[in-house]
PDB file of N, CA and C in Angstrom:
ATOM      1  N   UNK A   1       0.846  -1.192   0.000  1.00  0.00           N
ATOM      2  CA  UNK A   1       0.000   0.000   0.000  1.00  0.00           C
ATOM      3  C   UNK A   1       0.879   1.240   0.000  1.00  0.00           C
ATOM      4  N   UNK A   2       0.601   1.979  -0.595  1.00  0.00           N
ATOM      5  CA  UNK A   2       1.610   3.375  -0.936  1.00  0.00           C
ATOM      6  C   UNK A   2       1.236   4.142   0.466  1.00  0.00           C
ATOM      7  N   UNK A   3       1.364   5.343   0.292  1.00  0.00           N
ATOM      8  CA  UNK A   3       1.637   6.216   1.532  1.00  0.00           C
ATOM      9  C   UNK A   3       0.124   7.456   1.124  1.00  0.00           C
ATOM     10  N   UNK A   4      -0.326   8.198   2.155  1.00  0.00           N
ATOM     11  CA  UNK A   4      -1.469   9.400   2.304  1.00  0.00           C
ATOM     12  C   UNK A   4      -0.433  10.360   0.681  1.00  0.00           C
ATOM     13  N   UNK A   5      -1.534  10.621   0.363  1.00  0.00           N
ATOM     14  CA  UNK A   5      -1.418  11.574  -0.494  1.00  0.00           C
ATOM     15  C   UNK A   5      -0.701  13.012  -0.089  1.00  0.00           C
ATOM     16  N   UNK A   6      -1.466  13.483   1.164  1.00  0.00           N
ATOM     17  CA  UNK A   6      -1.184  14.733   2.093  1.00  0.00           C
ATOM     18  C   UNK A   6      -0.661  14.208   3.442  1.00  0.00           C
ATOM     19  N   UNK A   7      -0.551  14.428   4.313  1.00  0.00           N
ATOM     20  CA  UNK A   7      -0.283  14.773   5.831  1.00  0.00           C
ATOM     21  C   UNK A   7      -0.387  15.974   6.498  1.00  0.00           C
ATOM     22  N   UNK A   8      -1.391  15.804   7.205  1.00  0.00           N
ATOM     23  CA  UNK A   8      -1.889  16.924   8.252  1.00  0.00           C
ATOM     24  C   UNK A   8      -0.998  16.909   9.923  1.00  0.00           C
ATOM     25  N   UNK A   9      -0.406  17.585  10.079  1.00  0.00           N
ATOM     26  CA  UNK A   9      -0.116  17.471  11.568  1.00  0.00           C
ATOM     27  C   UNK A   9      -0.649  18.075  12.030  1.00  0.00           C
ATOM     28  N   UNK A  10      -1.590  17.737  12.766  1.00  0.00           N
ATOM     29  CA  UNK A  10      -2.059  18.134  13.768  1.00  0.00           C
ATOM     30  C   UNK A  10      -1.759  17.841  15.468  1.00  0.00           C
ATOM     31  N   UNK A  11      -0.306  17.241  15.652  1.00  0.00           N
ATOM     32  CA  UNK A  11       0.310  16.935  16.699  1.00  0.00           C
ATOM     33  C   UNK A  11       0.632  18.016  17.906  1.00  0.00           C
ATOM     34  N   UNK A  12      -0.581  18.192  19.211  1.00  0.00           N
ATOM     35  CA  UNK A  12      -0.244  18.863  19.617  1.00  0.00           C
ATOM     36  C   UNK A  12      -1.066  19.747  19.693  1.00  0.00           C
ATOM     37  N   UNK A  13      -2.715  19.433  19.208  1.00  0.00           N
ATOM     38  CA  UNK A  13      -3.705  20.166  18.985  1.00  0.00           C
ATOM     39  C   UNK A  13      -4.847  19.084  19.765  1.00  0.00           C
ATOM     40  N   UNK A  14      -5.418  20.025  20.728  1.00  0.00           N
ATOM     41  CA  UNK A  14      -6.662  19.172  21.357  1.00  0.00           C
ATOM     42  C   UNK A  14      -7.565  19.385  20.153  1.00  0.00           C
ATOM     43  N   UNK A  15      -8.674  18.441  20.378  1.00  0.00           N
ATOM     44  CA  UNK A  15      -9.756  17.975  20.009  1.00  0.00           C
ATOM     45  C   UNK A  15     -10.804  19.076  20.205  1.00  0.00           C
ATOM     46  N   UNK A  16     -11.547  20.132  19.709  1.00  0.00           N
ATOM     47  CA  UNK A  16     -11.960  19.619  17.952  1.00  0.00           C
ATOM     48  C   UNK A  16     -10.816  19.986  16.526  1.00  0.00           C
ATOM     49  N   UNK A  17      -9.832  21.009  17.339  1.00  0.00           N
ATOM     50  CA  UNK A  17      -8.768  21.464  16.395  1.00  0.00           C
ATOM     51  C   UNK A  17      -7.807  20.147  15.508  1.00  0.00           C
ATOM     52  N   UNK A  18      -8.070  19.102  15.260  1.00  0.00           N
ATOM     53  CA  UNK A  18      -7.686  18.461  14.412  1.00  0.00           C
ATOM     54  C   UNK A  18      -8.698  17.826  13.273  1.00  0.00           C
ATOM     55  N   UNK A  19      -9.825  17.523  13.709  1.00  0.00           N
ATOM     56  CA  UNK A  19     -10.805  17.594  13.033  1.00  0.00           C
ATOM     57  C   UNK A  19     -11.472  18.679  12.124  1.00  0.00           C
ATOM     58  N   UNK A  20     -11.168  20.046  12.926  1.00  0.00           N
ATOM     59  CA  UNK A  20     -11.472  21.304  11.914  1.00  0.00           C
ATOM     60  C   UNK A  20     -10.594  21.157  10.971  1.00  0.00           C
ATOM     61  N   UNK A  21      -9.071  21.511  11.518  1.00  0.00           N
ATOM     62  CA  UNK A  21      -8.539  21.383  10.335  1.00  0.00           C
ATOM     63  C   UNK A  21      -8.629  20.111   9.346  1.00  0.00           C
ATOM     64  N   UNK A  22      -8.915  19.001   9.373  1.00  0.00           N
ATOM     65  CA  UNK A  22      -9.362  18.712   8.677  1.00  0.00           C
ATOM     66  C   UNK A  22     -10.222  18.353   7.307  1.00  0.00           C
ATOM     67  N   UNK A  23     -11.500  19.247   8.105  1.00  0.00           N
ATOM     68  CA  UNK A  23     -12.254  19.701   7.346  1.00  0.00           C
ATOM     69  C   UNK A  23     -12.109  20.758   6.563  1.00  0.00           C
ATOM     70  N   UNK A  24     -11.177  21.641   7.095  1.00  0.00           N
ATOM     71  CA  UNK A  24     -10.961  22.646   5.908  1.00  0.00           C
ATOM     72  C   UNK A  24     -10.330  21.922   5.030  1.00  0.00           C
ATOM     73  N   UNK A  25      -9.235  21.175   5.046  1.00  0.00           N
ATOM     74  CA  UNK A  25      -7.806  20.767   4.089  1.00  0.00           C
ATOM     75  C   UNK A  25      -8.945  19.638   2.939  1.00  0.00           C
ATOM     76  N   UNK A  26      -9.794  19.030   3.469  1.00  0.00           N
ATOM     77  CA  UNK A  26     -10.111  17.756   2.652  1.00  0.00           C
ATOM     78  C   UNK A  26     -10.732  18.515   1.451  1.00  0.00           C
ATOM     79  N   UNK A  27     -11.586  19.431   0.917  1.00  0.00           N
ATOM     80  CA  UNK A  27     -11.892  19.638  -0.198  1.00  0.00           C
ATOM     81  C   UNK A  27     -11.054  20.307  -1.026  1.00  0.00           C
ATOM     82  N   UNK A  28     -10.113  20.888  -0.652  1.00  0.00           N
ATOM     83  CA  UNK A  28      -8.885  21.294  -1.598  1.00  0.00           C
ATOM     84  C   UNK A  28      -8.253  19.900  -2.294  1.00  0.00           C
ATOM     85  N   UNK A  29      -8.437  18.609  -1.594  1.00  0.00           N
ATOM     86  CA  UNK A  29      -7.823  17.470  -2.423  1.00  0.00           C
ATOM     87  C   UNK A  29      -8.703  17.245  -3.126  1.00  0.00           C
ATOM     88  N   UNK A  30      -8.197  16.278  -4.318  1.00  0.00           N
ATOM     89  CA  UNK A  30      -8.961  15.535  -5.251  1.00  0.00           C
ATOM     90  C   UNK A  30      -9.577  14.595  -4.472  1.00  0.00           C
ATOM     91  N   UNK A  31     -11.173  14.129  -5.024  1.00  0.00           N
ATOM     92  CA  UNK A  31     -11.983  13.408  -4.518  1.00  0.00           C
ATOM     93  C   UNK A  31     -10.607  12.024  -5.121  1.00  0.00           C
ATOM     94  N   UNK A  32     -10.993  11.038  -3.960  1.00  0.00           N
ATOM     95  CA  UNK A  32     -10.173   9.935  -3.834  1.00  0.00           C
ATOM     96  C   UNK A  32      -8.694   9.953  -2.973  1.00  0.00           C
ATOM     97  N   UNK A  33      -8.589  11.343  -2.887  1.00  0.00           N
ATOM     98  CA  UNK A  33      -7.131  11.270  -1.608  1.00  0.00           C
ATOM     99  C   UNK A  33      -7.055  10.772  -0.685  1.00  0.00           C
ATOM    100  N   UNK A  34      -6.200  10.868  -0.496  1.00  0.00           N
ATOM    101  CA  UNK A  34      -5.736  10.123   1.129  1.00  0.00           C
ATOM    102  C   UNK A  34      -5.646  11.226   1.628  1.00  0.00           C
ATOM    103  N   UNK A  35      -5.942  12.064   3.514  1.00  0.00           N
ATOM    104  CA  UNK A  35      -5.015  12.447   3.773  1.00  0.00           C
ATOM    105  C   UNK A  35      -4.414  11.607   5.497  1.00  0.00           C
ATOM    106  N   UNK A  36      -3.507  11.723   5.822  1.00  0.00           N
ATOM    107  CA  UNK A  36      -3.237  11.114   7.280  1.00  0.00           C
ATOM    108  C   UNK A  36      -2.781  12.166   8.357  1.00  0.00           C
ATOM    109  N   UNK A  37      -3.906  12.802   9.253  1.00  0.00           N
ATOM    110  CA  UNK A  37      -4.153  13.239  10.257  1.00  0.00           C
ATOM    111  C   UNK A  37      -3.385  12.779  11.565  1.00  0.00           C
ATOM    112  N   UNK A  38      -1.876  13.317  11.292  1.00  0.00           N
ATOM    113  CA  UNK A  38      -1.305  12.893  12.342  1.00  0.00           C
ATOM    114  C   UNK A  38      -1.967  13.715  13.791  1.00  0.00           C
ATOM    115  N   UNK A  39      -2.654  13.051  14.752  1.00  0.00           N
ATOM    116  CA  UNK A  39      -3.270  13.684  16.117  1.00  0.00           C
ATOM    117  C   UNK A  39      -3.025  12.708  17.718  1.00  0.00           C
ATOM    118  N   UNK A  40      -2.140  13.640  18.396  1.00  0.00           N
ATOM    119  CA  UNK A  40      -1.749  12.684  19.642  1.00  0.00           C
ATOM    120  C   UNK A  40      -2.974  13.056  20.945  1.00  0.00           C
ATOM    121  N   UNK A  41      -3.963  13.772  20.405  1.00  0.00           N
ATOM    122  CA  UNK A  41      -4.893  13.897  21.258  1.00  0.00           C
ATOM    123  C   UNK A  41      -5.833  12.351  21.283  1.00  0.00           C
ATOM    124  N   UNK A  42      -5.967  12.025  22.536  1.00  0.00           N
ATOM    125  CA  UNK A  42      -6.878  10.372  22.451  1.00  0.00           C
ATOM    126  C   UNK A  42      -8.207  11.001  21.690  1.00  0.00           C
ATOM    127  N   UNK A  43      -8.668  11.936  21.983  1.00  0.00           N
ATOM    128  CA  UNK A  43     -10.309  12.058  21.270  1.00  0.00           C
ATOM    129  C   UNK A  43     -10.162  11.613  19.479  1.00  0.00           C
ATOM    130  N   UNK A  44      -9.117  12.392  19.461  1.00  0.00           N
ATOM    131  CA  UNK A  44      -8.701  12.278  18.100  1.00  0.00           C
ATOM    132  C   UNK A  44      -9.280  11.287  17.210  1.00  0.00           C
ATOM    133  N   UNK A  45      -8.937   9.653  18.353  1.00  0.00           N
ATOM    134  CA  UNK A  45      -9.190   8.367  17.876  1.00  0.00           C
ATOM    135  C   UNK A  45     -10.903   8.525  17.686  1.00  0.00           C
ATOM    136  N   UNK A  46     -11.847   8.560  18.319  1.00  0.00           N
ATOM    137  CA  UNK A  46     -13.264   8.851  18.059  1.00  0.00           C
ATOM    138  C   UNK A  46     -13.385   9.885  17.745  1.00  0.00           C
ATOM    139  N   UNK A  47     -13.059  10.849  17.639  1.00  0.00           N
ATOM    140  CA  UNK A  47     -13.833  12.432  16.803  1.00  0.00           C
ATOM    141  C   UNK A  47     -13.593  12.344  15.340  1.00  0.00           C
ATOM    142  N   UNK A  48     -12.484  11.851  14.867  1.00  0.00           N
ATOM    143  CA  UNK A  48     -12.052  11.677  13.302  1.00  0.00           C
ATOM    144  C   UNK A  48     -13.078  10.093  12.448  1.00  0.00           C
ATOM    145  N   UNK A  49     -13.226   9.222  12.937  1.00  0.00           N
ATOM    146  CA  UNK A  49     -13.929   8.058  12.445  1.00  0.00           C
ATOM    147  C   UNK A  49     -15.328   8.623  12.324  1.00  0.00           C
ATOM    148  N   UNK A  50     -15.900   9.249  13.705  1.00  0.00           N
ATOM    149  CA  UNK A  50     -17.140   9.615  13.521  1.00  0.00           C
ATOM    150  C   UNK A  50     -17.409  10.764  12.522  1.00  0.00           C
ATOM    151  N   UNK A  51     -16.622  11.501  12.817  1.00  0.00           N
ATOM    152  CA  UNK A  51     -16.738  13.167  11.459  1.00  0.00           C
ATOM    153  C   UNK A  51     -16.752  12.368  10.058  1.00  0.00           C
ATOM    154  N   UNK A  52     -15.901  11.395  10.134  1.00  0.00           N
ATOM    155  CA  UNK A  52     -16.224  11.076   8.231  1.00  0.00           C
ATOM    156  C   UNK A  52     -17.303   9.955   7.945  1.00  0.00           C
ATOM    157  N   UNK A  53     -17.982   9.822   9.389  1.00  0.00           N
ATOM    158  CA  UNK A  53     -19.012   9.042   8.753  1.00  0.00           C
ATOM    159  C   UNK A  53     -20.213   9.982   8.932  1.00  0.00           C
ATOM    160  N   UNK A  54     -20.601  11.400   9.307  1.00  0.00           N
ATOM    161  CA  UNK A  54     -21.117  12.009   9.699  1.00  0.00           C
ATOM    162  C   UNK A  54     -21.101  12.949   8.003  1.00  0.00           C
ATOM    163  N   UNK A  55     -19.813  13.102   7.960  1.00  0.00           N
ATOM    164  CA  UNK A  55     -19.971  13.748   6.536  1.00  0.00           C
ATOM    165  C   UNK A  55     -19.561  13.037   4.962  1.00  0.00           C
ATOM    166  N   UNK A  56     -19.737  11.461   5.398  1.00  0.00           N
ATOM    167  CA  UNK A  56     -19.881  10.529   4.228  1.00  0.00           C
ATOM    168  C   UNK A  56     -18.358  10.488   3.621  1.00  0.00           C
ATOM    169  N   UNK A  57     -17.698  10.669   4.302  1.00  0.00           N
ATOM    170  CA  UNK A  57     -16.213  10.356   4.164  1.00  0.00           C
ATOM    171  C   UNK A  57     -15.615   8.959   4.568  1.00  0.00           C
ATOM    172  N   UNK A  58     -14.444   8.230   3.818  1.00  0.00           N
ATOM    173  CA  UNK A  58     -13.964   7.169   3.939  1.00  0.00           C
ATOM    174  C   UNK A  58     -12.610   7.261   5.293  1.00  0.00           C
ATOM    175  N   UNK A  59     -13.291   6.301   6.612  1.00  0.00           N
ATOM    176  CA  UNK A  59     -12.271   6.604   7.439  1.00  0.00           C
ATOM    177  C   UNK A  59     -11.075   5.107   6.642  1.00  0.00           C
ATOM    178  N   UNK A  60     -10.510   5.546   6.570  1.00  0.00           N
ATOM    179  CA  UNK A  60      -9.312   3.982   6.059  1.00  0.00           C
ATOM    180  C   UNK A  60      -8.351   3.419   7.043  1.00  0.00           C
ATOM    181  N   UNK A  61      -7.514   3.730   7.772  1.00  0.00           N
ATOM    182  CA  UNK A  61      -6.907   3.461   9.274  1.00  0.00           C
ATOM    183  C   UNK A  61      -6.768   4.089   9.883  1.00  0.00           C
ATOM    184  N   UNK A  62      -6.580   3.686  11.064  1.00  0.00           N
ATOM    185  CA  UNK A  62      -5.878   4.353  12.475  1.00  0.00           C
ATOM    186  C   UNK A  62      -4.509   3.256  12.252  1.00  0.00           C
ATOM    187  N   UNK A  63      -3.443   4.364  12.733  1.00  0.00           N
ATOM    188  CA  UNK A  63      -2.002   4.076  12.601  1.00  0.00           C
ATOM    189  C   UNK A  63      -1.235   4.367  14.167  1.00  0.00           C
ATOM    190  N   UNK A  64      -1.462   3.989  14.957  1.00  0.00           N
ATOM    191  CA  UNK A  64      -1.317   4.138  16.410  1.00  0.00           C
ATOM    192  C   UNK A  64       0.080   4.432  16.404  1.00  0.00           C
ATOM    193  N   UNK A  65       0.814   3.834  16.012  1.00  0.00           N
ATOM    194  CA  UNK A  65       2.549   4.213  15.963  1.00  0.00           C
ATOM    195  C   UNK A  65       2.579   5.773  15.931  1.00  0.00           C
ATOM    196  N   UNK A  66       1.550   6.323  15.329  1.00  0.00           N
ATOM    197  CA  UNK A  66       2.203   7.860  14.978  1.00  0.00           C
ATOM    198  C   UNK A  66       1.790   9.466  15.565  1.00  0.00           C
ATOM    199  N   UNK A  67       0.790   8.939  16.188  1.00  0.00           N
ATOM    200  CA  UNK A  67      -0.501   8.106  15.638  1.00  0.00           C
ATOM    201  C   UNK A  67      -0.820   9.160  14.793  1.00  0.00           C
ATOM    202  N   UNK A  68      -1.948   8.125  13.807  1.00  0.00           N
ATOM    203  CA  UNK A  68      -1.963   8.669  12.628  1.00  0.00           C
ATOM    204  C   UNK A  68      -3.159   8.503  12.292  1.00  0.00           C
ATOM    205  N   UNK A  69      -4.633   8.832  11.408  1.00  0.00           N
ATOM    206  CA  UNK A  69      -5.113   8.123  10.980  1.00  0.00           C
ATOM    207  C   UNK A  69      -5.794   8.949   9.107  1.00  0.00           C
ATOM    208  N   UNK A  70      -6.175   7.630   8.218  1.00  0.00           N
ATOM    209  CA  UNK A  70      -6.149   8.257   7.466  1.00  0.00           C
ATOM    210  C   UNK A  70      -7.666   8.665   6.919  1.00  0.00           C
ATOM    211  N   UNK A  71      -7.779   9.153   5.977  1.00  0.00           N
ATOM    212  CA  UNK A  71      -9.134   9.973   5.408  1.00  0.00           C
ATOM    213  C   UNK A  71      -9.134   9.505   3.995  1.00  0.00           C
ATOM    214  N   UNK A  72      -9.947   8.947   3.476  1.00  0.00           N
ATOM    215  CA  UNK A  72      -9.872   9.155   2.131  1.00  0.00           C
ATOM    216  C   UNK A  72     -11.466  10.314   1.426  1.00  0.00           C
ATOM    217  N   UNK A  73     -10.907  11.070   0.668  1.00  0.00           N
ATOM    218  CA  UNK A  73     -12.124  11.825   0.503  1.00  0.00           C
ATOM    219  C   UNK A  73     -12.482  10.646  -0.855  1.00  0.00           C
ATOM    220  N   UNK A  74     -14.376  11.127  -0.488  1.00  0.00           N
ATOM    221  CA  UNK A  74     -15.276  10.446  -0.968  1.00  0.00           C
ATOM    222  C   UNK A  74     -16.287  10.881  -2.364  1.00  0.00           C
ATOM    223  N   UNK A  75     -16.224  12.605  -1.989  1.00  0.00           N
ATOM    224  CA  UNK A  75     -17.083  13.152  -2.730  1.00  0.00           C
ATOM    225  C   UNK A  75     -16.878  15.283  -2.483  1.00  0.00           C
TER     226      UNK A  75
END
């Protein structure tokens, strides 16, 4: 499997500030990107899975090593 298209750091940002940014960065990509939301906040792990199923977005992993997780935009 290749690597996120983008990378967001958001390392170092409580919860909702990794998820916003998020949401701003994902429609500037092409529908089908990756991006990987690096966030060491624990909410991180549930606020990011739920936001892209909330706004019909593809959650694709959580990468705990980095932690990381990724986004693929959908639409």
């Amino acid at each position: 499997m290749s690597g996120p298209d983008e990378v967001l750091d958001c390392r170092g940002q409580r919860c909702p500030l990794p998820v916003i940014n998020l949401a701003r960065r994902l429609p500037e990509l092409p529908v089908g990107a990756v991006v990987r939301v690096l966030a060491d906040d624990p909410a991180a792990a549930v606020d990011i899975p739920a936001w892209c199923r909330m706004r019909g977005q593809e959650f694709v992993a959580a990468h705990p090593e980095g932690p990381g997780y990724d986004v693929r935009r959908r639409h």
